[in-house]
C-alpha atoms as a PDB file:
ATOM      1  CA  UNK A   1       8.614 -16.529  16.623  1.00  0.00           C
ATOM      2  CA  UNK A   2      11.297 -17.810  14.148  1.00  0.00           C
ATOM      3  CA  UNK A   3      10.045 -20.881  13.574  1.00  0.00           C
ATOM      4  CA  UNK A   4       6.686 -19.915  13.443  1.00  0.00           C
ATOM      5  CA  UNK A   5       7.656 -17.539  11.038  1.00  0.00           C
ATOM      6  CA  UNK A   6       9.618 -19.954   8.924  1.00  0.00           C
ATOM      7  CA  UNK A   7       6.102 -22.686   8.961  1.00  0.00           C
ATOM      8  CA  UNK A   8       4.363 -19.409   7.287  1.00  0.00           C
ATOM      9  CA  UNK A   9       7.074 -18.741   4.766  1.00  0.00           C
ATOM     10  CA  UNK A  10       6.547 -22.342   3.747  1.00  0.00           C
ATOM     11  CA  UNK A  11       2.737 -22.649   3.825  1.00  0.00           C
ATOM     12  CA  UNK A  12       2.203 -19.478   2.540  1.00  0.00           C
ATOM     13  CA  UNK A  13       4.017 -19.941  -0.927  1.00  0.00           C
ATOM     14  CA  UNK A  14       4.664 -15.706  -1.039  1.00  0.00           C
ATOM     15  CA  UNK A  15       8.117 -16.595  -2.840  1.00  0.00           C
ATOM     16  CA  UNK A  16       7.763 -18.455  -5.872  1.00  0.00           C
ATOM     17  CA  UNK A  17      11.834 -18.983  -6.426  1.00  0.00           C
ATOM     18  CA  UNK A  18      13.805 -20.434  -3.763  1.00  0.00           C
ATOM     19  CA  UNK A  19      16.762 -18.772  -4.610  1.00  0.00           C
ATOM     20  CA  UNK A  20      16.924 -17.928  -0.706  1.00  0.00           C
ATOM     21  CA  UNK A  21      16.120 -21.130   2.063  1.00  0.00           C
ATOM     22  CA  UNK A  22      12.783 -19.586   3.794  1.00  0.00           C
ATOM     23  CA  UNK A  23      15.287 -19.740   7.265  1.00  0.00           C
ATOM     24  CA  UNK A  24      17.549 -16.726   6.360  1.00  0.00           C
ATOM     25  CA  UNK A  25      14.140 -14.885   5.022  1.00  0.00           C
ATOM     26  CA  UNK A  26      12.527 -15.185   8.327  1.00  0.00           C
ATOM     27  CA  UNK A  27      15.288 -14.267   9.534  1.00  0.00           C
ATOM     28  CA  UNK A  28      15.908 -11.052   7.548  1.00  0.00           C
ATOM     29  CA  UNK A  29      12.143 -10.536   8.199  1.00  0.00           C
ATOM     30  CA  UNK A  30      12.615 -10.897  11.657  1.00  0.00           C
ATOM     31  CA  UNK A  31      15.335  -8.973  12.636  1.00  0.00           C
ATOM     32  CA  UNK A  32      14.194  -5.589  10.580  1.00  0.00           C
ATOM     33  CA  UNK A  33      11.021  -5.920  12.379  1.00  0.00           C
ATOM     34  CA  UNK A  34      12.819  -5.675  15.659  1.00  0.00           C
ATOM     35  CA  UNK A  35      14.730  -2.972  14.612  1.00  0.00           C
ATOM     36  CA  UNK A  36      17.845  -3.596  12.716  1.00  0.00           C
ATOM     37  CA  UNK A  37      18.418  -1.783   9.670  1.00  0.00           C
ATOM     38  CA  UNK A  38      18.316  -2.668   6.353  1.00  0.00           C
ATOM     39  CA  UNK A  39      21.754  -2.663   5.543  1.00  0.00           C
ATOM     40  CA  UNK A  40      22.665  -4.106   9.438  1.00  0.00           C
ATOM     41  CA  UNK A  41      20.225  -7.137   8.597  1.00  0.00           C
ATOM     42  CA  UNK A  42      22.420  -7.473   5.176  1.00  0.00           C
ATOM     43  CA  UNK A  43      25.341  -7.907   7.452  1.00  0.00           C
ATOM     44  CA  UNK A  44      24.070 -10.324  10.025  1.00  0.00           C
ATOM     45  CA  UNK A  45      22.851 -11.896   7.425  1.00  0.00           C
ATOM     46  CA  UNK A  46      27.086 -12.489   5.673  1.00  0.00           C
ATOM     47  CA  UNK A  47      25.398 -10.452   2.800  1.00  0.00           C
ATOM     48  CA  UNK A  48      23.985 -13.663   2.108  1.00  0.00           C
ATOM     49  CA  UNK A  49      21.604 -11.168   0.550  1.00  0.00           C
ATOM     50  CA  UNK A  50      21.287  -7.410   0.333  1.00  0.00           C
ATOM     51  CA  UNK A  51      19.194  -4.939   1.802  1.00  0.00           C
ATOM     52  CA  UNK A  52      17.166  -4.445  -1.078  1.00  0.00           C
ATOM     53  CA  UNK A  53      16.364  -8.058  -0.932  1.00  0.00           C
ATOM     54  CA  UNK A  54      15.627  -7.985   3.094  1.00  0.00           C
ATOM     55  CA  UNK A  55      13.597  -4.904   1.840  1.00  0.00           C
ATOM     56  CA  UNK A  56      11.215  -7.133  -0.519  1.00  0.00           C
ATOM     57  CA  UNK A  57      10.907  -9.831   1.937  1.00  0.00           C
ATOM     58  CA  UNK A  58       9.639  -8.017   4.473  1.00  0.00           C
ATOM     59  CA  UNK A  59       7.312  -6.422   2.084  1.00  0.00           C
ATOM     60  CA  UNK A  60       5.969  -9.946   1.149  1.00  0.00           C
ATOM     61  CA  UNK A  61       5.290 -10.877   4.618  1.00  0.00           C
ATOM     62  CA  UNK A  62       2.286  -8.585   4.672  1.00  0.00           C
ATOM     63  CA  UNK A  63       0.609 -11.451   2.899  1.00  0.00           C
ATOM     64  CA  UNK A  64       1.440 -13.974   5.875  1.00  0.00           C
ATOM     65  CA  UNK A  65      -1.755 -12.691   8.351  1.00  0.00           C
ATOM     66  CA  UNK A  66      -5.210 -11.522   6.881  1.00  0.00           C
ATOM     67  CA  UNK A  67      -7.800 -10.865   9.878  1.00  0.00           C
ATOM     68  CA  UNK A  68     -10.826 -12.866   9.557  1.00  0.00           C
ATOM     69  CA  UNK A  69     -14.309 -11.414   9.462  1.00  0.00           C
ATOM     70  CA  UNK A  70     -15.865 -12.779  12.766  1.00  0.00           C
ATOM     71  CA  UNK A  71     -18.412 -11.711  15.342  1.00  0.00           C
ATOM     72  CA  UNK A  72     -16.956  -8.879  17.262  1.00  0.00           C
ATOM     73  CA  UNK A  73     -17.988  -7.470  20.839  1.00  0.00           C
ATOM     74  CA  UNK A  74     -16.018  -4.206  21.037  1.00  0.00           C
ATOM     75  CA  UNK A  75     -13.483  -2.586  18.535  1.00  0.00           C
ATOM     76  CA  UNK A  76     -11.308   0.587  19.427  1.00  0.00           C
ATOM     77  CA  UNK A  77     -10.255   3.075  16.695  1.00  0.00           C
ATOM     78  CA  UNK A  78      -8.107   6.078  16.892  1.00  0.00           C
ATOM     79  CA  UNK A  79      -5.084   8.261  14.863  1.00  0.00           C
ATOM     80  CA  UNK A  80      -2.053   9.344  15.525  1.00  0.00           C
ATOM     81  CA  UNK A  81       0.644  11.819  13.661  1.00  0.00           C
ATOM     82  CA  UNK A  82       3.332   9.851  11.499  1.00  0.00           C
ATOM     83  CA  UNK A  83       5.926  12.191   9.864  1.00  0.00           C
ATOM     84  CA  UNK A  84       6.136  10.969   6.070  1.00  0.00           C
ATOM     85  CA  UNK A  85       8.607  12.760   3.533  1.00  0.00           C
ATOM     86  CA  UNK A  86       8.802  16.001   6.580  1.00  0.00           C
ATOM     87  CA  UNK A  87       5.006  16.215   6.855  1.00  0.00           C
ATOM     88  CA  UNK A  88       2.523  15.000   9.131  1.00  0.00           C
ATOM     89  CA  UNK A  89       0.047  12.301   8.482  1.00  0.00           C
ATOM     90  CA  UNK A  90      -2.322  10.534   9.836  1.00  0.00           C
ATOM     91  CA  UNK A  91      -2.442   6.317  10.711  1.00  0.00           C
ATOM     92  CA  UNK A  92      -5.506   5.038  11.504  1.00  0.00           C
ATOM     93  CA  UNK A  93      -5.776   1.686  13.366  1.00  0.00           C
ATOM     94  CA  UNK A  94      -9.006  -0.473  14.843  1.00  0.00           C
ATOM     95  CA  UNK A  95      -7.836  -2.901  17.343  1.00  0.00           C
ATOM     96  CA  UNK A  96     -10.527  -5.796  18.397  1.00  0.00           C
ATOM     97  CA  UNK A  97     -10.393  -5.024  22.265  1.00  0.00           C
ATOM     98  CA  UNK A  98     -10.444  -8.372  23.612  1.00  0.00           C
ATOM     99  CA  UNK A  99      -8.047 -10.148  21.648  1.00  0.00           C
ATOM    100  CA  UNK A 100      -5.768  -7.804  20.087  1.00  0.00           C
ATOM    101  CA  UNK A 101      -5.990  -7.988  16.952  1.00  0.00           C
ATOM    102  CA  UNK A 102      -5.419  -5.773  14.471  1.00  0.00           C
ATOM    103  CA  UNK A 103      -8.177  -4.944  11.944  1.00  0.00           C
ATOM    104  CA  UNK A 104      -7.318  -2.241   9.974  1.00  0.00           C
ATOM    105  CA  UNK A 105      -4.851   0.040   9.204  1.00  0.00           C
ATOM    106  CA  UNK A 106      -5.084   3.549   7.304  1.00  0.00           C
ATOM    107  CA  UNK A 107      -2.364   6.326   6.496  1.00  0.00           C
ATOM    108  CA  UNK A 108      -4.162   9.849   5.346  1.00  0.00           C
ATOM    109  CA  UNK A 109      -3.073  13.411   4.377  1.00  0.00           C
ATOM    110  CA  UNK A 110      -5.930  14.500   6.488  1.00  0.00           C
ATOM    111  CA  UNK A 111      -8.458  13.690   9.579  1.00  0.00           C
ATOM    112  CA  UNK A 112     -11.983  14.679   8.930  1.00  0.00           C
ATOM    113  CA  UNK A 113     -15.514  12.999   9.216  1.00  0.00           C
ATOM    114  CA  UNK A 114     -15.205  11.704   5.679  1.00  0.00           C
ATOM    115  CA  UNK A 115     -12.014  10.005   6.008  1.00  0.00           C
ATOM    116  CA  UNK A 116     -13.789   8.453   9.520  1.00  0.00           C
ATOM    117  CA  UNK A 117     -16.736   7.168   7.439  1.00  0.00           C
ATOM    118  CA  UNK A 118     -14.388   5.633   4.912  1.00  0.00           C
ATOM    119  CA  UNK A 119     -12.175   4.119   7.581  1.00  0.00           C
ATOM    120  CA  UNK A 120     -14.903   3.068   9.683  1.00  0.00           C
ATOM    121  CA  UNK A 121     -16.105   1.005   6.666  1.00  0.00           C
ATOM    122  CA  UNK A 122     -13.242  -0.736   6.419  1.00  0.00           C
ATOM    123  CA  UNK A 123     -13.196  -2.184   9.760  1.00  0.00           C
ATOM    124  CA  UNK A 124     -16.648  -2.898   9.710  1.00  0.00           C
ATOM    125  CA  UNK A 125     -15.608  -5.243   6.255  1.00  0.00           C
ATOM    126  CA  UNK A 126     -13.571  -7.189   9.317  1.00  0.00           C
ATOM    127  CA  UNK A 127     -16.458  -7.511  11.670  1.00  0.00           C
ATOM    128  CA  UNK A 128     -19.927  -9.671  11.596  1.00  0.00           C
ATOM    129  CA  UNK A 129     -22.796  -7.863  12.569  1.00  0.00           C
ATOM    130  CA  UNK A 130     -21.834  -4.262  14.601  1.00  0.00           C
ATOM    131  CA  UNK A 131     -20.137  -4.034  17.337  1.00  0.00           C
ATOM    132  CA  UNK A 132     -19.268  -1.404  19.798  1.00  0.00           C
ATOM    133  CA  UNK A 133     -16.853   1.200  19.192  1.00  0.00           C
ATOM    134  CA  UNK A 134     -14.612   3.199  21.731  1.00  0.00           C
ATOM    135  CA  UNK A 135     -13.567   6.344  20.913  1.00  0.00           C
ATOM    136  CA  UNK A 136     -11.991   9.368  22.143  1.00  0.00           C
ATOM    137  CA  UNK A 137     -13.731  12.845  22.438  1.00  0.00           C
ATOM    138  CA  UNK A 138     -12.374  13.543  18.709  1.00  0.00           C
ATOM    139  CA  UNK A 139     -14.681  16.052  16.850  1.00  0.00           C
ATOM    140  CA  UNK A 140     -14.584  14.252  14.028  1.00  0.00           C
ATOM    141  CA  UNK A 141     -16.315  10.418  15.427  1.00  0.00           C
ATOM    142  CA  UNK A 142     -19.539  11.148  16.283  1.00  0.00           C
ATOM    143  CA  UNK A 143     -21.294  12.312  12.795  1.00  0.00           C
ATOM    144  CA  UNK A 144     -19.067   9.343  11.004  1.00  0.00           C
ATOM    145  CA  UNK A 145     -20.850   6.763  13.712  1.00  0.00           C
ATOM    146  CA  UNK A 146     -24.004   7.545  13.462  1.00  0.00           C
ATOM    147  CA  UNK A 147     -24.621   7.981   9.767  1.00  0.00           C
ATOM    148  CA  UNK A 148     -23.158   4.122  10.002  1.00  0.00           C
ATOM    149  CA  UNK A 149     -25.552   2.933  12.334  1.00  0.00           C
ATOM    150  CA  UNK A 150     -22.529   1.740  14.899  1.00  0.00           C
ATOM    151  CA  UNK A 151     -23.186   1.970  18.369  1.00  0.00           C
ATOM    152  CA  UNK A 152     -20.393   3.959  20.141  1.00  0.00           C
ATOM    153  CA  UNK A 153     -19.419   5.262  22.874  1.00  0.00           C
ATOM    154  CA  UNK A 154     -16.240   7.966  24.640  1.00  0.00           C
ATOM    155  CA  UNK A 155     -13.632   6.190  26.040  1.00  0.00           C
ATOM    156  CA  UNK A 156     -10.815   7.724  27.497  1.00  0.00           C
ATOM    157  CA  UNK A 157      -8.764   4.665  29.688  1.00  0.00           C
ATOM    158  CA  UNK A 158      -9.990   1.263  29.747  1.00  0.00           C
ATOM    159  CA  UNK A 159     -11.162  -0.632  26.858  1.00  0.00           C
ATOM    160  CA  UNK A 160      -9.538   1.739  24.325  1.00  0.00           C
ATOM    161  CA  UNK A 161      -6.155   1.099  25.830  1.00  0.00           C
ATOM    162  CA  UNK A 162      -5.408  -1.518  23.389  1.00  0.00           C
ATOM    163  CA  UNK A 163      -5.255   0.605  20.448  1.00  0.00           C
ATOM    164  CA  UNK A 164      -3.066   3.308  22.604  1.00  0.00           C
ATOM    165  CA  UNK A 165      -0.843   0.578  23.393  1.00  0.00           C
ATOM    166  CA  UNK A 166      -0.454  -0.990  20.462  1.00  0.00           C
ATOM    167  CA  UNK A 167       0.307   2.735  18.654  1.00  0.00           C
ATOM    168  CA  UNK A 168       3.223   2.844  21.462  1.00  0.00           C
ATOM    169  CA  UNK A 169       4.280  -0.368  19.904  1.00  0.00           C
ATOM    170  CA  UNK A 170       4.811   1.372  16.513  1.00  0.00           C
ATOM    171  CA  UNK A 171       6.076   4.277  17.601  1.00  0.00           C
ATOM    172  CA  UNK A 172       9.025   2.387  19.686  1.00  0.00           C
ATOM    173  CA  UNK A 173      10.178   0.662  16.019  1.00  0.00           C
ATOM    174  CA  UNK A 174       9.625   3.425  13.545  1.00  0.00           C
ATOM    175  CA  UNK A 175      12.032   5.614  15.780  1.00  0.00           C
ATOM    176  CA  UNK A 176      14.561   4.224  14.796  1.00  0.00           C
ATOM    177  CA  UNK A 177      14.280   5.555  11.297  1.00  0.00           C
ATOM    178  CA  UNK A 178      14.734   8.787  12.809  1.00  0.00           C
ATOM    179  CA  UNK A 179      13.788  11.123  10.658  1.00  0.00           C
ATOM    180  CA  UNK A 180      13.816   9.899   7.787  1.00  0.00           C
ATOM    181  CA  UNK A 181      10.837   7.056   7.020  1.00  0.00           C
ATOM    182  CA  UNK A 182      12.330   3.801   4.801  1.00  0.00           C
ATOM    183  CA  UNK A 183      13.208   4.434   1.223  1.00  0.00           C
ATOM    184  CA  UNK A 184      11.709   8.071   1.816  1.00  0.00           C
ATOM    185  CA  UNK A 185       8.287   6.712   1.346  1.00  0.00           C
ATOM    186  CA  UNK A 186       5.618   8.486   0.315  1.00  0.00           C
ATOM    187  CA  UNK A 187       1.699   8.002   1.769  1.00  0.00           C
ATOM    188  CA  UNK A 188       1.199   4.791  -0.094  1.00  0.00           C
ATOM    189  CA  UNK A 189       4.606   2.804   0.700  1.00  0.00           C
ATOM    190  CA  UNK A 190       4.712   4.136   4.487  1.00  0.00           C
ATOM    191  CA  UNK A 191       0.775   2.669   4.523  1.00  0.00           C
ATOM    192  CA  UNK A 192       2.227  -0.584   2.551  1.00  0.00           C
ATOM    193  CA  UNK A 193       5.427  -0.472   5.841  1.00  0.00           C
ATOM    194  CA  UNK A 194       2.742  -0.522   8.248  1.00  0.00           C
ATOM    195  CA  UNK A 195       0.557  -3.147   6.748  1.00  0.00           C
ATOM    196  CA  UNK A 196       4.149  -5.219   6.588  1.00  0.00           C
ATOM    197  CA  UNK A 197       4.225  -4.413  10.688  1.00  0.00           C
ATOM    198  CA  UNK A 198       0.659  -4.802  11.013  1.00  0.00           C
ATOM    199  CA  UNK A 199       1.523  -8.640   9.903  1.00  0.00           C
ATOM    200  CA  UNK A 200       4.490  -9.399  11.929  1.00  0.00           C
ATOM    201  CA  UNK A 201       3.132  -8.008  14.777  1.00  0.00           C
ATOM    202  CA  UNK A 202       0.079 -10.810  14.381  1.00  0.00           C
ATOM    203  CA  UNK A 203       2.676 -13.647  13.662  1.00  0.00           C
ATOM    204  CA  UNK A 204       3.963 -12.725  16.854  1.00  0.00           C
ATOM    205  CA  UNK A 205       0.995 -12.983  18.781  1.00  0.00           C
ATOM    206  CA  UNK A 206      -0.204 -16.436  17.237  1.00  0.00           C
ATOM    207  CA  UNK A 207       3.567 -17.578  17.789  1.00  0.00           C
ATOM    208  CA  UNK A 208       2.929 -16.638  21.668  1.00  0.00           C
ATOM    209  CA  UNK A 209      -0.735 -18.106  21.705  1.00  0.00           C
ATOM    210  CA  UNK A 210      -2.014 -14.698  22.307  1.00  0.00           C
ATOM    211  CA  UNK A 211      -4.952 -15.118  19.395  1.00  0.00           C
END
């Protein structure tokens, strides 16, 4: 994945100054994605920057992956509770079933019908043509669904696994901030963190050959 990650640092152009070679960048970005801390990453690093600088680079690697709208045949969606500043929110994620990919990401104070629609929207921005979406038996799905015109349907194992998985994924890394989310981030920079995972996570893949 490093050196996949470097060959995106360089093609990408997301630092204008070279103040830093784009090998100690990926591997600042790497390492915080995998769980170091800030200030660890500083270290292994020989402070050859510091953490606020680790901090900015992985923010900039959000802008290494964007999802492509293709045809899609089946797309799984779901939310889960994030604690952000001591309360719970809500991520939302759609996850292309058959390849993995992520296809949008969402952080909200709350989880109704409307914030569905406006989710559902959003993925469908990634898709061409409608495909199928698995759900769970969540009250708030099936009004959201229909006024969209998106065929659906309750899954509970199977082919919504994906996005179950890939929330157990997440969950593993932003444990280790404990309590306390990065910077004490409110809804818009913890959305902004995930987006910055969201990315990583696909350089990963494509560095494996799992697109």
């Amino acid at each position: 994945m490093l050196e996949y990650l470097v060959n995106s640092l360089r093609v990408s152009g997301v630092f204008e100054r070279q103040r830093t070679d784009d090998e100690t960048r990926a591997m600042g970005i790497l390492l915080y994605h995998l769980g170091l801390s800030l200030r660890d990453t500083s270290l292994v690093l020989e402070r050859r920057r510091s953490h606020e600088a680790v901090r900015e680079w992985y923010q900039r690697a959000s802008k290494l992956f964007d999802v492509v709208r293709r045809r899609r045949r089946a797309v799984a969606v779901d939310e889960t509770k994030i604690r952000v500043q001591g309360r719970w929110r809500y991520l939302w994620a759609a996850i292309d079933v058959d390849n993995w990919e992520v296809l949008a990401v969402w952080v909200t104070e709350g989880r109704s019908s409307l914030e569905t629609r406006i989710f559902l929207r959003l993925v469908l921005r990634r898709c061409e043509g409608v495909p199928t979406v698995y759900v769970d038996s969540a009250p708030w799905y099936p009004w959201a669904l229909n006024s969209l015109g998106i065929p659906w349907e309750h899954r509970t194992f199977g082919e919504r696994n994906p996005v179950e998985q890939w929330f157990g994924i997440l969950k593993h890394r932003i444990k280790r901030f404990y309590r306390r989310w990065p910077h004490n981030a409110g809804l818009s920079s913890a959305e902004l963190w995930v987006q910055c995972f969201v990315s990583c996570y696909h350089i990963k893949r494509l560095s494996e050959g799992l697109s």
